[in-house]
Protein backbone atom coordinates (compact mmCIF):
# COMPACT_ATOMS: atom_id res chain seq x y z
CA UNK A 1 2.85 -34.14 -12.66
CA UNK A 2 6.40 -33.75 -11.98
CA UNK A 3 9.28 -33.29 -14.49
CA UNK A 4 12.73 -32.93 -14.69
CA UNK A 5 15.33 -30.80 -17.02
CA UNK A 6 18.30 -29.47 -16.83
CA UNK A 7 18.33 -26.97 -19.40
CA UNK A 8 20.27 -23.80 -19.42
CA UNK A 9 17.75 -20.53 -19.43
CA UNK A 10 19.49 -17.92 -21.47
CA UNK A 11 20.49 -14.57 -20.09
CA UNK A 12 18.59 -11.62 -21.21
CA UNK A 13 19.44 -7.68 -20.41
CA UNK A 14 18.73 -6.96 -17.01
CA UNK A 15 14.67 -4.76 -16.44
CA UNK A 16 14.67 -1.93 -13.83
CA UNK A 17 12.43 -1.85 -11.38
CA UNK A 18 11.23 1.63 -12.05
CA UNK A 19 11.10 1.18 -15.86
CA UNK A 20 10.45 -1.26 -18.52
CA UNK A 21 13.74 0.06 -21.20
CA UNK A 22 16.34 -2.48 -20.85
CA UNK A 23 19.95 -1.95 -19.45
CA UNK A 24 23.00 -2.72 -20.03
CA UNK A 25 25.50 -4.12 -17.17
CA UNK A 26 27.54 -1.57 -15.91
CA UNK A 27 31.21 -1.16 -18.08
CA UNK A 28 33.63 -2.61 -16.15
CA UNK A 29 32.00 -5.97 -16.11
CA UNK A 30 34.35 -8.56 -18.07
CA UNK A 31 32.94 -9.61 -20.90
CA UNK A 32 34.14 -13.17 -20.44
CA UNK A 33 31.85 -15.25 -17.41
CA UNK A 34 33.21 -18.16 -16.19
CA UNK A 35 31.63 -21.38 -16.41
CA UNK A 36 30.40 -21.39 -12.81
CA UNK A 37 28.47 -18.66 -13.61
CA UNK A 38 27.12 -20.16 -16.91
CA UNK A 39 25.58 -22.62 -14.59
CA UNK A 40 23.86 -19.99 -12.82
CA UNK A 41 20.21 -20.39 -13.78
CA UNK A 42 19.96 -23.68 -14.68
CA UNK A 43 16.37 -25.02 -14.29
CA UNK A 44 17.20 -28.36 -12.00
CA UNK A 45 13.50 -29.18 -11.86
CA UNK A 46 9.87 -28.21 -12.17
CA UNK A 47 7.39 -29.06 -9.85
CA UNK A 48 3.52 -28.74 -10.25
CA UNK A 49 1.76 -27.35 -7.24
CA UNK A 50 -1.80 -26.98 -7.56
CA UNK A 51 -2.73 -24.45 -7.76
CA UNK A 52 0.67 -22.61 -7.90
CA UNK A 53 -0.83 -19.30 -7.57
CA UNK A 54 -2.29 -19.83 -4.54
CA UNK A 55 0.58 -20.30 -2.47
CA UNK A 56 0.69 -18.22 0.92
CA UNK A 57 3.85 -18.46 2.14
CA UNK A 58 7.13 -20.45 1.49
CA UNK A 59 10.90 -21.48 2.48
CA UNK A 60 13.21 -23.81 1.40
CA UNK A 61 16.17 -25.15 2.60
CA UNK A 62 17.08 -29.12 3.51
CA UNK A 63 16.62 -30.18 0.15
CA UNK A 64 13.38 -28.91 -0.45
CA UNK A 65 10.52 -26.17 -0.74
CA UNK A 66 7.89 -26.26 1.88
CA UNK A 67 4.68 -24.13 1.00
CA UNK A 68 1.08 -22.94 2.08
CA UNK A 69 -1.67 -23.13 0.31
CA UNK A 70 -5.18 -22.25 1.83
CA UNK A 71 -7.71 -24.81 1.40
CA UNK A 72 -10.79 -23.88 -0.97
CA UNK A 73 -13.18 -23.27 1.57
CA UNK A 74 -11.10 -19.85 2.36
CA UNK A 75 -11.40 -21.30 6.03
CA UNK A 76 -8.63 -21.66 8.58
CA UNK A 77 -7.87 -25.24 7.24
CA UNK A 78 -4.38 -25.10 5.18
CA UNK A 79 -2.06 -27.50 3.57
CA UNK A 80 1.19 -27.54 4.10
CA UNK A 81 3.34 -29.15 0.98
CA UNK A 82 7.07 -30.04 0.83
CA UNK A 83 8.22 -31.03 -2.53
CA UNK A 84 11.67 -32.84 -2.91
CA UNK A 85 14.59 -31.40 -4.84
CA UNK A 86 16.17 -34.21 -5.91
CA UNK A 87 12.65 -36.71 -6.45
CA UNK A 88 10.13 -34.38 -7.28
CA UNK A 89 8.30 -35.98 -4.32
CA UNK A 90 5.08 -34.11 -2.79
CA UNK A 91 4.17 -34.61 0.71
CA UNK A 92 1.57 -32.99 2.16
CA UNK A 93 0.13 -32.30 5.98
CA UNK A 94 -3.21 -29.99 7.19
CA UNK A 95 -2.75 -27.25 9.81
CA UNK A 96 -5.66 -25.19 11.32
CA UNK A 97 -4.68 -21.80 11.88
CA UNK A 98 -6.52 -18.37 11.37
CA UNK A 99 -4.15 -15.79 8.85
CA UNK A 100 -1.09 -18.10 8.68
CA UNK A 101 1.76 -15.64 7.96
CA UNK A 102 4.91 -17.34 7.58
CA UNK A 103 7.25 -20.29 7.05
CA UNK A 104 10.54 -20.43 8.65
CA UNK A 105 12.54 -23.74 8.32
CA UNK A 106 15.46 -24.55 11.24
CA UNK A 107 17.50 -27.80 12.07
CA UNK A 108 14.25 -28.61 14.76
CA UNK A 109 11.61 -28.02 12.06
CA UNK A 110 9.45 -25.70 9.96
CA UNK A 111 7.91 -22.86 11.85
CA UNK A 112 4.69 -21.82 10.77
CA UNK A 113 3.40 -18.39 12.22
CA UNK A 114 -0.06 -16.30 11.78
CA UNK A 115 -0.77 -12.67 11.69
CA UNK A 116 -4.28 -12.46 13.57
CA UNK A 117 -6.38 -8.94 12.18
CA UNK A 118 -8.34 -6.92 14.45
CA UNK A 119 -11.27 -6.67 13.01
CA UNK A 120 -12.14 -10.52 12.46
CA UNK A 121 -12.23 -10.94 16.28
CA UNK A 122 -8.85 -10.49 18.42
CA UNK A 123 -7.63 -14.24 19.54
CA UNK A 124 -3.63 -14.73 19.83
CA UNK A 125 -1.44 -15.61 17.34
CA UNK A 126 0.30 -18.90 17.50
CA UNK A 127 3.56 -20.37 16.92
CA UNK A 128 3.90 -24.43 15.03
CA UNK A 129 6.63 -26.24 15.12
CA UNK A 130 6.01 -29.47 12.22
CA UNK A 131 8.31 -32.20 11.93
CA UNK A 132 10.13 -31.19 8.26
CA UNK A 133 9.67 -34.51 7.18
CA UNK A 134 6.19 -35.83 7.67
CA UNK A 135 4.54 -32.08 8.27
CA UNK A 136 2.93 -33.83 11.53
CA UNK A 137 2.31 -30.97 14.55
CA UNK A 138 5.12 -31.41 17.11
CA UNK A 139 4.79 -28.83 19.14
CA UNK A 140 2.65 -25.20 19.25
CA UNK A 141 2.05 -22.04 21.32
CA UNK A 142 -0.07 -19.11 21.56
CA UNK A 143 1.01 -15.32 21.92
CA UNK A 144 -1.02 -12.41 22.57
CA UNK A 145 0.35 -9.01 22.61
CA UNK A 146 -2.75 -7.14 24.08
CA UNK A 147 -4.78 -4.55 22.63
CA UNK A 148 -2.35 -2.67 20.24
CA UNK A 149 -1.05 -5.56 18.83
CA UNK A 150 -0.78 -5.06 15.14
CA UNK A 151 1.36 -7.56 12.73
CA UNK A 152 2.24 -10.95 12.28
CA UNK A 153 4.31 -13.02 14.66
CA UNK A 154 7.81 -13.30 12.78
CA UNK A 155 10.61 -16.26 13.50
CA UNK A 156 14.09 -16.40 12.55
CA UNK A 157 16.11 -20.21 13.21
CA UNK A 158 20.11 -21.02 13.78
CA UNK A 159 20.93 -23.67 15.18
CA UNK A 160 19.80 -24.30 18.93
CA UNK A 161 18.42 -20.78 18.65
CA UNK A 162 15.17 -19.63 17.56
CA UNK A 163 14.03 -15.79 17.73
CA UNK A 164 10.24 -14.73 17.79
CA UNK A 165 8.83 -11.01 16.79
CA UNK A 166 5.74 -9.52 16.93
CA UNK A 167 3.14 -7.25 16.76
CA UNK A 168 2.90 -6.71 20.71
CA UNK A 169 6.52 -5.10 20.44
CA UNK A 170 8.19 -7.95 22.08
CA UNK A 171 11.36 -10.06 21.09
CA UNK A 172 11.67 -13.35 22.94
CA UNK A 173 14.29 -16.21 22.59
CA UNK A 174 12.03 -19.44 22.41
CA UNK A 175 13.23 -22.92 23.13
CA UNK A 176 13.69 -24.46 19.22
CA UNK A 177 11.88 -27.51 20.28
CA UNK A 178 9.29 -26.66 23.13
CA UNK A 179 8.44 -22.75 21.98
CA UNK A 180 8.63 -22.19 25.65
CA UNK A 181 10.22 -18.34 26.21
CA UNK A 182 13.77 -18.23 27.52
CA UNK A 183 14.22 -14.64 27.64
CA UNK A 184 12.31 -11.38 26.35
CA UNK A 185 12.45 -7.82 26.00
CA UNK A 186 10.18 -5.21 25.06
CA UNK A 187 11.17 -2.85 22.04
CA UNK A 188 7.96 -1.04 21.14
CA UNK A 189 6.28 1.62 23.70
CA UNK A 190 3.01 2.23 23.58
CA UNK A 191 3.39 4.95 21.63
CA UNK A 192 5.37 3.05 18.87
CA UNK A 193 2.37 0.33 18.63
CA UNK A 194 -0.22 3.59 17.92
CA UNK A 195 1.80 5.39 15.75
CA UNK A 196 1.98 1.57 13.67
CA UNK A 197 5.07 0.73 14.03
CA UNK A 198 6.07 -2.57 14.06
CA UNK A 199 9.51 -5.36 14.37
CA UNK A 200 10.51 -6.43 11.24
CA UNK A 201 13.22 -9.30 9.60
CA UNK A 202 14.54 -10.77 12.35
CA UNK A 203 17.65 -12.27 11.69
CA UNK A 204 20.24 -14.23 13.70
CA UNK A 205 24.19 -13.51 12.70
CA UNK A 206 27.41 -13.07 14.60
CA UNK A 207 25.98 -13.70 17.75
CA UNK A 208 23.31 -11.18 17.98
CA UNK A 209 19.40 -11.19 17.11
CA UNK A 210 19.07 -8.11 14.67
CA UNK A 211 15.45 -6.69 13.42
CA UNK A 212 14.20 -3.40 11.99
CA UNK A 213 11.88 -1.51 14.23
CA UNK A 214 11.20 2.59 14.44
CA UNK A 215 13.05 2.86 11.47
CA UNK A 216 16.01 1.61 13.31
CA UNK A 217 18.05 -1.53 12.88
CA UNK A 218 18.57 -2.99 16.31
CA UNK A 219 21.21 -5.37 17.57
CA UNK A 220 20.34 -7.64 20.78
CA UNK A 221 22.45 -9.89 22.67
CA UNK A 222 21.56 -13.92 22.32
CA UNK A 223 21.78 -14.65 25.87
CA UNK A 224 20.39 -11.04 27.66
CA UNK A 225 18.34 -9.61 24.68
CA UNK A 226 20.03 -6.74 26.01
CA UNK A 227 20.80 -3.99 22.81
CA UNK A 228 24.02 -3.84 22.08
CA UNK A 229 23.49 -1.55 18.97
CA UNK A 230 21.14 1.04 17.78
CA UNK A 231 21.43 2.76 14.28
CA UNK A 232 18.91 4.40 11.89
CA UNK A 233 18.49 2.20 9.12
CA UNK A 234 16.74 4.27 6.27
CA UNK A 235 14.28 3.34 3.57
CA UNK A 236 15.10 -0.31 3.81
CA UNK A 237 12.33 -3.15 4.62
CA UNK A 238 14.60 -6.60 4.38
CA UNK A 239 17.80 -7.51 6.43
CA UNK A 240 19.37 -10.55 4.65
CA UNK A 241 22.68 -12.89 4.77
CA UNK A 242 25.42 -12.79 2.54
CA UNK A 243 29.15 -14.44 2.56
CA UNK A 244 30.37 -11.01 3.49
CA UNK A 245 27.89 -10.01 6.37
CA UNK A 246 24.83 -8.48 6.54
CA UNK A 247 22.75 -6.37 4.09
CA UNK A 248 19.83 -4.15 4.31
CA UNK A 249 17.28 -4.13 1.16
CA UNK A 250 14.58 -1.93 0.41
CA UNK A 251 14.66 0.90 -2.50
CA UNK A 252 18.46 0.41 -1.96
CA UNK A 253 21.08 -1.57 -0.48
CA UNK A 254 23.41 -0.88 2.81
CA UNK A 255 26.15 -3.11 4.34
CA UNK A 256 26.16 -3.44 8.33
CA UNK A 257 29.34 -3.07 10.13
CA UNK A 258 30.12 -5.18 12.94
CA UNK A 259 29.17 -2.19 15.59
CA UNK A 260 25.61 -2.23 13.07
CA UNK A 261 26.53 0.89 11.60
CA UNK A 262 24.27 1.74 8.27
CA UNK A 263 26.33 1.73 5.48
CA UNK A 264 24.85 2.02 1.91
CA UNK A 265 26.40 0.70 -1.27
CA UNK A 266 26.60 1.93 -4.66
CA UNK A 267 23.48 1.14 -6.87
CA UNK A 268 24.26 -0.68 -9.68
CA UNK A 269 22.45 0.83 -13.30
CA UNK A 270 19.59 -1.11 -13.82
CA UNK A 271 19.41 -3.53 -10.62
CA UNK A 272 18.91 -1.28 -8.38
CA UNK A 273 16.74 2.07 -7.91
CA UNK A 274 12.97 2.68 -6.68
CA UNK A 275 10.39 0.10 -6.77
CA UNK A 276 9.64 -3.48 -4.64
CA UNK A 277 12.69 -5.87 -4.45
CA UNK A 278 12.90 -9.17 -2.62
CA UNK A 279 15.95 -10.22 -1.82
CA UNK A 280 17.89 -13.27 -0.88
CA UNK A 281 21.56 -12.95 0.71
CA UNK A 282 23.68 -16.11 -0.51
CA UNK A 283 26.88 -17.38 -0.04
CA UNK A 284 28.80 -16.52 -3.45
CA UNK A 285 25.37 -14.31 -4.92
CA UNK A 286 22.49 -11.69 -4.43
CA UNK A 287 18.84 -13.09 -5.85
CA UNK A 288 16.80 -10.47 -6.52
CA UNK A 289 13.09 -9.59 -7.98
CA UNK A 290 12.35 -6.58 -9.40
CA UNK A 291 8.64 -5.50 -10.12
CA UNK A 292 8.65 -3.32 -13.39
CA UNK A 293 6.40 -3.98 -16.27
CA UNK A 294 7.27 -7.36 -15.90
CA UNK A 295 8.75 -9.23 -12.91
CA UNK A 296 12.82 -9.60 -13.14
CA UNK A 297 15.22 -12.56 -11.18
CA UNK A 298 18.46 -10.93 -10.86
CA UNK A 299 21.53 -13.00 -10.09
CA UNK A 300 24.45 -11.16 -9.48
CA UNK A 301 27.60 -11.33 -7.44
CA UNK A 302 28.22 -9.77 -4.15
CA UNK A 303 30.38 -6.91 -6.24
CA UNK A 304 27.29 -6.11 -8.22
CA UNK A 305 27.74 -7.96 -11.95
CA UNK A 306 25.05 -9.28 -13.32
CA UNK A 307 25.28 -12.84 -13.75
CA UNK A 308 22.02 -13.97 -15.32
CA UNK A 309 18.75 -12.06 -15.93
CA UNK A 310 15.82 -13.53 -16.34
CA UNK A 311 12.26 -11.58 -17.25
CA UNK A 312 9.19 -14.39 -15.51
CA UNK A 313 5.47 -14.27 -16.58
CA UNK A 314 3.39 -11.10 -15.81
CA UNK A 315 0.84 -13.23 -14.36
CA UNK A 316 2.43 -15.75 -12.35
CA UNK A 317 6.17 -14.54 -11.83
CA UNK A 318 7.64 -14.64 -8.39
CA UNK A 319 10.69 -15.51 -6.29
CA UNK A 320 9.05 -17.96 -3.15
CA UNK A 321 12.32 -18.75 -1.75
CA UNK A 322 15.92 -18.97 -2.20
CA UNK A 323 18.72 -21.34 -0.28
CA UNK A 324 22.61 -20.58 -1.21
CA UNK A 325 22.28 -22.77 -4.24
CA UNK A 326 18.74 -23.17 -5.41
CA UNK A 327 16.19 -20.26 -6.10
CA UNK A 328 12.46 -20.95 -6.23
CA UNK A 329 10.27 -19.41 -9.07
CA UNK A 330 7.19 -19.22 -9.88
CA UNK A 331 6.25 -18.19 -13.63
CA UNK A 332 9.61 -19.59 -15.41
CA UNK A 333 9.19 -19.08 -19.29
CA UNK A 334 8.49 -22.78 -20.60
CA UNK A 335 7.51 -23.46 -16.83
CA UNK A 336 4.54 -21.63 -16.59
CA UNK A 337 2.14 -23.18 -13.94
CA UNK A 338 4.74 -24.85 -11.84
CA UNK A 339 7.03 -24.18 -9.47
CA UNK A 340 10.79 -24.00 -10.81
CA UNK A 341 13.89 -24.94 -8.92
CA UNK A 342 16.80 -22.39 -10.56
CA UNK A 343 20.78 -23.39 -9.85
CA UNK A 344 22.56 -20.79 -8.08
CA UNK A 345 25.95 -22.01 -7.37
């Protein structure tokens, strides 16, 4: 069943991660919001996926969320669904992958990835590449990182470009279209893979590949892969994309410089602090979910005020995906069940 609304969901004071109390934005927030940011949270339509609970792994972009589901056998059969933002229109496709991992949509496709375990039999991880329209197979490749490998294979997309991590302790630049390797470069020793380390949130920006790895954030060159930066990063775990650069996310928040010097920001009272945040770097806002007693969306502009708060179900809440205007949501209040499509600019 699909519906539509356009109803406004109300703010409500902002939940810390670390505690259930709630907060009150910090005091030299204007009291007056303007009506761009009235708009922010909007509910521009709700989407039944069944079951909505069971999704995997998502990403959005195009229009459009694109999620996993595995198929009730709890084989390796899964069903890939894209569901329309502006019809409400479900179309569905079938891959057959062991432990898919993650979704990763780029102007050649959606990328879907696996994270092979150990212990159910050691085969190589693979790479798809679907056509984002008809979720047909268009093109696919295997990678095996030997005996230490540990950790899913990891994409990140721009524009001809497409960057591949994984748990070998390799970066390679793969051909957007083919998958075929254009250049690599090894990042993890042997000694990194068995003390479990592993590459994390690649990211392409300002002409470099960036990812965290030995508790480092590490800047490569697009055309070499040779590093051209090398900083300690902290207790961070995300690197994301705002208007203003790049930020690192974890029990925290740090800008990058342009050299990739670490440098963290002022928390804001009850956004940020310890406990699990997702985050989302947009173009004019930060989406955030914070896991209290009960699962928080935070909107909030780049200089930290609180634009809309929004407590989701206990059971069900969840951010899937975010674009720089729409936020997926599982767990909505009045949407409960289905998947929510939130305005963000």
């Amino acid at each position: 069943m699909l519906t539509g609304c356009s109803e406004a969901v109300s703010a409500i004071p902002a939940v810390s991660a670390a505690s259930s109390p709630a907060t009150s934005p910090p005091a030299s927030q204007p009291a007056t919001v303007s009506p761009a940011a009235q708009a922010v949270g909007t509910v521009l339509r709700s989407v039944r996926i069944s079951p909505a609970n069971a999704i995997d792994a998502a990403a959005a972009g195009a229009g459009a969320l694109y999620v996993a589901l595995q198929q009730g056998d709890g084989g390796s059969r899964w069903t890939i669904e894209r569901a329309d933002l502006a019809t409400g229109r479900i179309t569905k496709g079938t891959v057959t992958l062991p432990f898919l991992s993650t979704l990763t949509l780029g102007p050649h496709g959606l990328y879907v990835t696996t994270s092979v375990i150990d212990k159910y039999g050691r085969k190589p991880d693979t790479i798809l590449r679907l056509n984002a329209t008809t979720l047909r197979v268009a093109a696919r490749r295997s990678i095996d990182g030997g005996a230490l490998w540990d950790g899913a294979v990891k994409v990140a997309a721009h524009g001809d470009l497409l960057a591949e991590a994984d748990g070998g302790g390799d970066v390679r630049l793969l051909d957007p279209v083919t998958l075929a390797t254009r250049t690599s470069a090894r990042v993890l020793s042997t000694g990194d893979l068995q003390a479990g380390d592993g590459i994390e949130s690649p990211t392409i920006f300002g002409g470099r590949l960036w990812v965290l790895a030995r508790h480092d954030l590490i800047s490569f060159d697009l055309g070499t892969l040779a590093v051209r930066s090398e900083q300690p990063q902290g207790p961070f775990s995300q690197i994301v994309e705002t208007q203003d650069g790049l930020e690192l996310v974890g029990t925290g928040v740090a800008s990058v410089t342009n050299r990739g010097a670490v440098v963290p920001k002022p928390t804001v009272p009850g956004v940020d602090g310890e406990g699990s945040q997702r985050a989302f770097g947009l173009q004019s806002t930060v989406l955030e979910q914070t896991n209290g007693v009960a699962p928080t969306i935070l909107i909030r502009s780049l200089d930290g005020r609180v634009l809309r708060a929004m407590s989701l179900d206990h059971g069900t809440g969840l951010l899937l995906a975010a674009t720089s205007t729409t936020a997926w949501v599982e767990g909505v209040p009045g949407h409960v069940g289905a998947v929510t499509a939130l305005r963000l600019g």
